[in-house]
Protein backbone atom coordinates (compact mmCIF):
# COMPACT_ATOMS: atom_id res chain seq x y z
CA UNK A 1 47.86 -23.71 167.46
CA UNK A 2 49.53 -26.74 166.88
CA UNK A 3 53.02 -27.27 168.30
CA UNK A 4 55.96 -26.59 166.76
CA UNK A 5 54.23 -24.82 164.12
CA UNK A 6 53.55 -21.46 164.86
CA UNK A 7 53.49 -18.46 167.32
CA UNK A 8 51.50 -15.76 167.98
CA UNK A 9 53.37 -12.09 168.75
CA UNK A 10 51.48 -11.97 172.36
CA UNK A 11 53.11 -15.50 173.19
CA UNK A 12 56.56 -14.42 172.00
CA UNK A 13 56.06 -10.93 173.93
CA UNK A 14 55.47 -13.03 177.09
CA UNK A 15 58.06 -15.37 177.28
CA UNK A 16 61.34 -12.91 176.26
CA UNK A 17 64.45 -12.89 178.22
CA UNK A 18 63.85 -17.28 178.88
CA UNK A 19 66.65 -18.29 179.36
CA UNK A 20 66.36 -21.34 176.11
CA UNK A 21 64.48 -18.88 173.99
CA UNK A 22 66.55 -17.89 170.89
CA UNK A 23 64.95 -15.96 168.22
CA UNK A 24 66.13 -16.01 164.58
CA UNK A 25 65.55 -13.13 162.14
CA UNK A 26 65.34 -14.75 158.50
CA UNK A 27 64.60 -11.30 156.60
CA UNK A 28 65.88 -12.56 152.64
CA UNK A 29 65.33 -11.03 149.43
CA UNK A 30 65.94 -12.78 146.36
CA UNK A 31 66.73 -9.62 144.26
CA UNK A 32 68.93 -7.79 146.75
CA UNK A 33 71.06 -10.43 148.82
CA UNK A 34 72.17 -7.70 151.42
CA UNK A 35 68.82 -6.31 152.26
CA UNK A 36 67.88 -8.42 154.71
CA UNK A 37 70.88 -7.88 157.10
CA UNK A 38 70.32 -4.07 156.31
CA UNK A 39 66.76 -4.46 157.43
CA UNK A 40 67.74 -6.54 160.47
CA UNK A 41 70.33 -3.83 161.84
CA UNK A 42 67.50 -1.02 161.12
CA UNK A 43 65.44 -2.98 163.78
CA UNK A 44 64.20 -6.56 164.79
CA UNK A 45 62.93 -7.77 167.89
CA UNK A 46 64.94 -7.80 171.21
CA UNK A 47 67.35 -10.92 171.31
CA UNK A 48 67.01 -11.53 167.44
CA UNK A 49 70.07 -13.06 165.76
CA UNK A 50 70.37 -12.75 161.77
CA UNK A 51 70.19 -15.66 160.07
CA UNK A 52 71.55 -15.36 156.40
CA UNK A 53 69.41 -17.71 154.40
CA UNK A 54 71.59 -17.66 151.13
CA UNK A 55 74.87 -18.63 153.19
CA UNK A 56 73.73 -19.98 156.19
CA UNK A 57 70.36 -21.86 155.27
CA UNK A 58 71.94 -23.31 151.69
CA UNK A 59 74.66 -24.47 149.89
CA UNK A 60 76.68 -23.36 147.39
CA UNK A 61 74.58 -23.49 143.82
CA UNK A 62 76.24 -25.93 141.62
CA UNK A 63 75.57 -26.14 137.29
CA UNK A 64 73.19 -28.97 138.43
CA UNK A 65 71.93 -28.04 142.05
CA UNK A 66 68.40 -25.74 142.47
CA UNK A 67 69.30 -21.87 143.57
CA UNK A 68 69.29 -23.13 147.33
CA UNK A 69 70.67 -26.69 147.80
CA UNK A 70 71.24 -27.76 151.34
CA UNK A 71 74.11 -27.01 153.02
CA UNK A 72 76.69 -29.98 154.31
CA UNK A 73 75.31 -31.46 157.47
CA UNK A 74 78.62 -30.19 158.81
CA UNK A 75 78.44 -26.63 157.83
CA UNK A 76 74.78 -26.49 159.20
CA UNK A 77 75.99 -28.29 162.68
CA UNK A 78 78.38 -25.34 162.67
CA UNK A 79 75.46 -22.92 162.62
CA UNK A 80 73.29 -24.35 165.21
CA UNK A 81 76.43 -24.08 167.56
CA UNK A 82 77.23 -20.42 166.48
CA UNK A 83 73.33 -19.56 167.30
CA UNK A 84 73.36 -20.91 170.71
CA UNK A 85 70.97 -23.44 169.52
CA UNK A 86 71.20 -26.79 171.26
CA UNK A 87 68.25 -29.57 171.70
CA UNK A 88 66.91 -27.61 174.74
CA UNK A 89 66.11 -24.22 172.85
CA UNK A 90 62.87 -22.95 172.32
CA UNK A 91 63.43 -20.96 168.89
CA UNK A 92 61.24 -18.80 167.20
CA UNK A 93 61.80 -17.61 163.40
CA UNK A 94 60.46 -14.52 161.68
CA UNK A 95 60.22 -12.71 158.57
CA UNK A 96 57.95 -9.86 156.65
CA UNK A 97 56.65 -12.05 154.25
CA UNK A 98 53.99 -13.86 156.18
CA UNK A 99 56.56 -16.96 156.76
CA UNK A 100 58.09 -17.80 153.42
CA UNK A 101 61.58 -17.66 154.50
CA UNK A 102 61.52 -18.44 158.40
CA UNK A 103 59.41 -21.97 157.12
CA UNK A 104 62.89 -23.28 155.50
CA UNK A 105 64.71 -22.77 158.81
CA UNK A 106 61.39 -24.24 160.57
CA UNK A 107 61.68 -27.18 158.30
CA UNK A 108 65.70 -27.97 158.64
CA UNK A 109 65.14 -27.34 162.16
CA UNK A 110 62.45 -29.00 163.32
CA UNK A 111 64.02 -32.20 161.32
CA UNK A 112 66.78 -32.25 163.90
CA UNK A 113 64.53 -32.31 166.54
CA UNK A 114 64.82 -28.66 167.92
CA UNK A 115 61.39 -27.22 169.25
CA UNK A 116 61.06 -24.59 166.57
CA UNK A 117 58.17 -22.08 165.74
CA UNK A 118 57.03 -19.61 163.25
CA UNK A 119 56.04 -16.29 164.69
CA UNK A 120 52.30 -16.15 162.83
CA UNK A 121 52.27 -12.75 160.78
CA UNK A 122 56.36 -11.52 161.47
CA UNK A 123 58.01 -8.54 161.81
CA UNK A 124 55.42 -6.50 160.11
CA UNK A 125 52.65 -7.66 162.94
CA UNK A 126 55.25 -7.26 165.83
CA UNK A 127 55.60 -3.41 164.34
CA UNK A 128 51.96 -2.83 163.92
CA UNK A 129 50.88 -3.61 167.61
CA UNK A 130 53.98 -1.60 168.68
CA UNK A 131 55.92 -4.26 170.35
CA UNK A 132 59.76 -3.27 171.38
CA UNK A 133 62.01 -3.41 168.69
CA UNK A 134 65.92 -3.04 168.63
CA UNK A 135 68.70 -2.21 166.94
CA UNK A 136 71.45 -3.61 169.05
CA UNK A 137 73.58 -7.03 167.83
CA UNK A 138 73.37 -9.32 170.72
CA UNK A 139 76.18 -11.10 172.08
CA UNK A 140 75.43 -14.84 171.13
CA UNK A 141 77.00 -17.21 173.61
CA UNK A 142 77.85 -21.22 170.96
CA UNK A 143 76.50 -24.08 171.96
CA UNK A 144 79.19 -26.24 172.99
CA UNK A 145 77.56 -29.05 171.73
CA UNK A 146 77.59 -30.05 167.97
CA UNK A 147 74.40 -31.48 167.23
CA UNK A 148 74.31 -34.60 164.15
CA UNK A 149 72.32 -33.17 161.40
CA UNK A 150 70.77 -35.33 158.83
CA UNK A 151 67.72 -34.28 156.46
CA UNK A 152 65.58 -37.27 156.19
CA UNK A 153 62.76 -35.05 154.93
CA UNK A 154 65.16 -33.84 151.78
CA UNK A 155 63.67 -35.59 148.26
CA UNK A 156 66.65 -36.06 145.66
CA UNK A 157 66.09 -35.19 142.14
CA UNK A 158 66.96 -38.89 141.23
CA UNK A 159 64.25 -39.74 143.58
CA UNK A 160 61.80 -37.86 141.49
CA UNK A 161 63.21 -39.21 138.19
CA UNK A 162 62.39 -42.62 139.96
CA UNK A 163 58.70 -41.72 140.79
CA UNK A 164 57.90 -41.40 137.31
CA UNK A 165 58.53 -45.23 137.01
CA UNK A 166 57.40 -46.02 140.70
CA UNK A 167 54.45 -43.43 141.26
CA UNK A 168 55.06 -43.20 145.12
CA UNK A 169 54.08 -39.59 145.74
CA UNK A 170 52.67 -36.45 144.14
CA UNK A 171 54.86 -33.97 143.64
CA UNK A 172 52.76 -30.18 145.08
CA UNK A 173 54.13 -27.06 143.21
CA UNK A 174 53.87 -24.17 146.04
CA UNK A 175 54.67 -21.70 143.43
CA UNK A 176 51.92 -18.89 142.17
CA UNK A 177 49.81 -19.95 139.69
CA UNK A 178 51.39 -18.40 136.56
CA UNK A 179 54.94 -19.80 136.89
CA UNK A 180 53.15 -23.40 137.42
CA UNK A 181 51.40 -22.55 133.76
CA UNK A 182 54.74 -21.48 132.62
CA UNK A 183 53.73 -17.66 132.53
CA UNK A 184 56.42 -14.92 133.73
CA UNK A 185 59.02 -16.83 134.21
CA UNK A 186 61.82 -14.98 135.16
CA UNK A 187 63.86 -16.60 137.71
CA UNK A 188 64.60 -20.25 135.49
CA UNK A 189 65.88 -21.28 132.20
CA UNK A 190 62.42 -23.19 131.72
CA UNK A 191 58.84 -22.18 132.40
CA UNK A 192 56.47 -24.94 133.44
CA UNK A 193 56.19 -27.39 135.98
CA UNK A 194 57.38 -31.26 137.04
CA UNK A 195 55.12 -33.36 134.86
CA UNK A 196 52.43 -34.77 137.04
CA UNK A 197 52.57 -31.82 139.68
CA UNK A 198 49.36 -30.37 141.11
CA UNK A 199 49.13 -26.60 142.20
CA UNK A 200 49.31 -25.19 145.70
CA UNK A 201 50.41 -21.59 146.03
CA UNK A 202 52.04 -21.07 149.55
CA UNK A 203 50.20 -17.42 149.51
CA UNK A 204 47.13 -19.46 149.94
CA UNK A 205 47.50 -20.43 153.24
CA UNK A 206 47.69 -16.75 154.81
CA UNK A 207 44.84 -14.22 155.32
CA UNK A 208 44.40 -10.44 154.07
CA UNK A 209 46.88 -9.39 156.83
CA UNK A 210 49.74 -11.95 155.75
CA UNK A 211 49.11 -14.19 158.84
CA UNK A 212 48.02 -18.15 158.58
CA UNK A 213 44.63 -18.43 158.52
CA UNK A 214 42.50 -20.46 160.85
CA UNK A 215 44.12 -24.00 161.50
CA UNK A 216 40.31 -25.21 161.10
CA UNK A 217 39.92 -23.58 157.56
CA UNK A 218 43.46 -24.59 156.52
CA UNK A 219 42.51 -28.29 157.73
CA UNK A 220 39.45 -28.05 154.97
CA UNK A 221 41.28 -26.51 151.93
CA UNK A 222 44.22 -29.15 152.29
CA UNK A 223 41.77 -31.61 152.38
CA UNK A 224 40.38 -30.84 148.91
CA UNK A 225 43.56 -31.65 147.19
CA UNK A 226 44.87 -34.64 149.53
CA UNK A 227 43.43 -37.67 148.36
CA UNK A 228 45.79 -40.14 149.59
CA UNK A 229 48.11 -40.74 152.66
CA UNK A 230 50.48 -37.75 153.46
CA UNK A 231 53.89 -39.21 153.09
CA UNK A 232 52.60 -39.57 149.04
CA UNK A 233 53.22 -36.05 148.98
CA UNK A 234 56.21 -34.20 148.18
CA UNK A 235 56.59 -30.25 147.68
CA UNK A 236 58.47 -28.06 145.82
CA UNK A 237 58.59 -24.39 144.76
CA UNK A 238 61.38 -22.67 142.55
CA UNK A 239 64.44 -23.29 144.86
CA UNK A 240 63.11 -25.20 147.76
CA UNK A 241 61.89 -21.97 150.33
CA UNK A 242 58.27 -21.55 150.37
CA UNK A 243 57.58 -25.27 149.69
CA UNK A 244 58.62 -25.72 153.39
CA UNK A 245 55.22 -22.75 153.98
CA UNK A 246 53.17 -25.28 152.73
CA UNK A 247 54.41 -28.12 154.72
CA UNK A 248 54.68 -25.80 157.80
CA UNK A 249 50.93 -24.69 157.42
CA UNK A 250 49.77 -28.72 156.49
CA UNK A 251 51.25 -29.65 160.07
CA UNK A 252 49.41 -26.45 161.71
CA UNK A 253 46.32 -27.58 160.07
CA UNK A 254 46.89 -31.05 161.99
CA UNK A 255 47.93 -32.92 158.98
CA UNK A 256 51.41 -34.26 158.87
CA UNK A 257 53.39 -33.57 156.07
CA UNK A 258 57.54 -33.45 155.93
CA UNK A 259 58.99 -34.01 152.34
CA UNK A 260 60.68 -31.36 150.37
CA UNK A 261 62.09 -31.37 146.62
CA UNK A 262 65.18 -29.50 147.49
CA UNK A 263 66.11 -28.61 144.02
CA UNK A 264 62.89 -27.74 143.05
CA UNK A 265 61.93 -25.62 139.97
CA UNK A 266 65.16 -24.40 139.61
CA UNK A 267 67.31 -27.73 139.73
CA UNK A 268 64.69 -29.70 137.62
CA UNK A 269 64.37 -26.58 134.64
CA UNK A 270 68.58 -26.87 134.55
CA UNK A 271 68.07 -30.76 133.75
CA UNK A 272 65.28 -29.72 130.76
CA UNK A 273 67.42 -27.21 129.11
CA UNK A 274 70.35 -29.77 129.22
CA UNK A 275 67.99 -32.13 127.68
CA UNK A 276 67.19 -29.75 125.15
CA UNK A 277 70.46 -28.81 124.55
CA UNK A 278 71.49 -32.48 124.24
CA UNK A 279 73.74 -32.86 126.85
């Protein structure tokens, strides 16, 4: 594996108890914003700390921001401490669903230059090879350091505006096919897609068993659709989540790739029905 990408649940197994090894559990559910605290407490691995993505991961959603705009630097320096989290920590995120939602703390994280990873398949491969799991909150010691957080990887909606005049990157929907055609749209005030924007589902970088497939195979499929240096490419998805699978699994396939449409979908369907509104 590449590093600072992903790791695998035997690696994670081996090295618990370090003493820099902090563990985030990023369980999040769109539809139900408590579940994934519920889930946590039910059971996650030993150590774990829950990691609310909706409060703790984002911002406060604004009339013109996407559903998860980034939090102030300040508020997210305030996190880091409260984890334990300092430039020395090894941390490793998790989900159960194959890496969606521990990618957009990979991608803030690994921005700040914290040695983050992915574990490769989650909670639901930890469970199946019947790996310890507990149900007690640990006792998080803060950093006493505050850490400067900037997010040079974060795209700005103006910045896309821009790029229809300057044509310095290609936007990459990560979003399932249908919602990129404008079908079942459910979540947005528009269906459709940022003109220009080619197609990459995020689900298409994981195998039958929700893990990433082979770095080697990943490393071939990416290469169909890039055509041109890296940094032209900037990724989006409905609110600025999975996008960051897509760049997680480009840099675990050996290709560098870092820029992120925040807003996404969600910011840039608000600005079309204002448009169509008038306003």
């Amino acid at each position: 594996m590449q590093p600072n990408t992903l790791i695998s649940t035997s690696e994670l197994a081996s090295i618990l108890g370090n003493e820099n090894l902090v563990i985030l559990d990023s369980r999040f559910y769109l539809t139900d914003l408590a579940k994934g605290h519920q889930e946590y407490l039910a059971g996650h691995i030993p150590g774990a700390i829950f990691i609310d993505l909706h409060h703790e991961l984002a911002g406060e959603e604004t009339q013109t921001s996407g559903r998860h705009p980034l939090p102030s630097v300040d508020d997210f320096a305030q996190c880091i401490q409260q984890w334990g989290v300092g430039l020395d920590s090894d941390v490793i995120v998790y989900d159960d669903m194959g890496g969606a939602m521990a990618a957009r703390a990979w991608w803030m994280l690994t921005q700040q230059g914290i040695k983050t990873r992915v574990l490769n398949g989650g909670y639901p491969a930890w469970k199946r090879e019947g790996r310890d799991i507990d149900t007690l909150v640990p006792d998080v010691t803060p950093n006493t350091v505050s850490l400067k957080v900037e997010f040079p990887w974060s795209v700005s909606e103006q910045q896309v505006v821009e790029n229809f005049e300057t044509n310095q990157f290609q936007l990459v929907d990560s979003r399932a096919q249908d919602r990129f055609l404008g079908e079942n749209e459910t979540m947005d005030p528009v269906a459709g897609h940022i003109p220009g924007a080619i197609n990459r589902p995020f689900m298409d970088n994981l195998d039958e068993k929700g893990r990433f497939k082979p770095a080697e195979q990943l490393h071939v499929e990416w290469q169909d659709w890039i055509m041109h240096p890296v940094d032209d490419y900037v990724y989006y998805c409905g609110s600025g989540v999975t996008a960051c699978h897509n760049i997680l699994a480009l840099n675990y396939a050996g290709i560098d790739a870092r820029l992120l449409y925040v807003g996404s979908w969600s910011q840039w369907s608000k600005r079309m029905s204002r448009l169509m509104q008038g306003n």
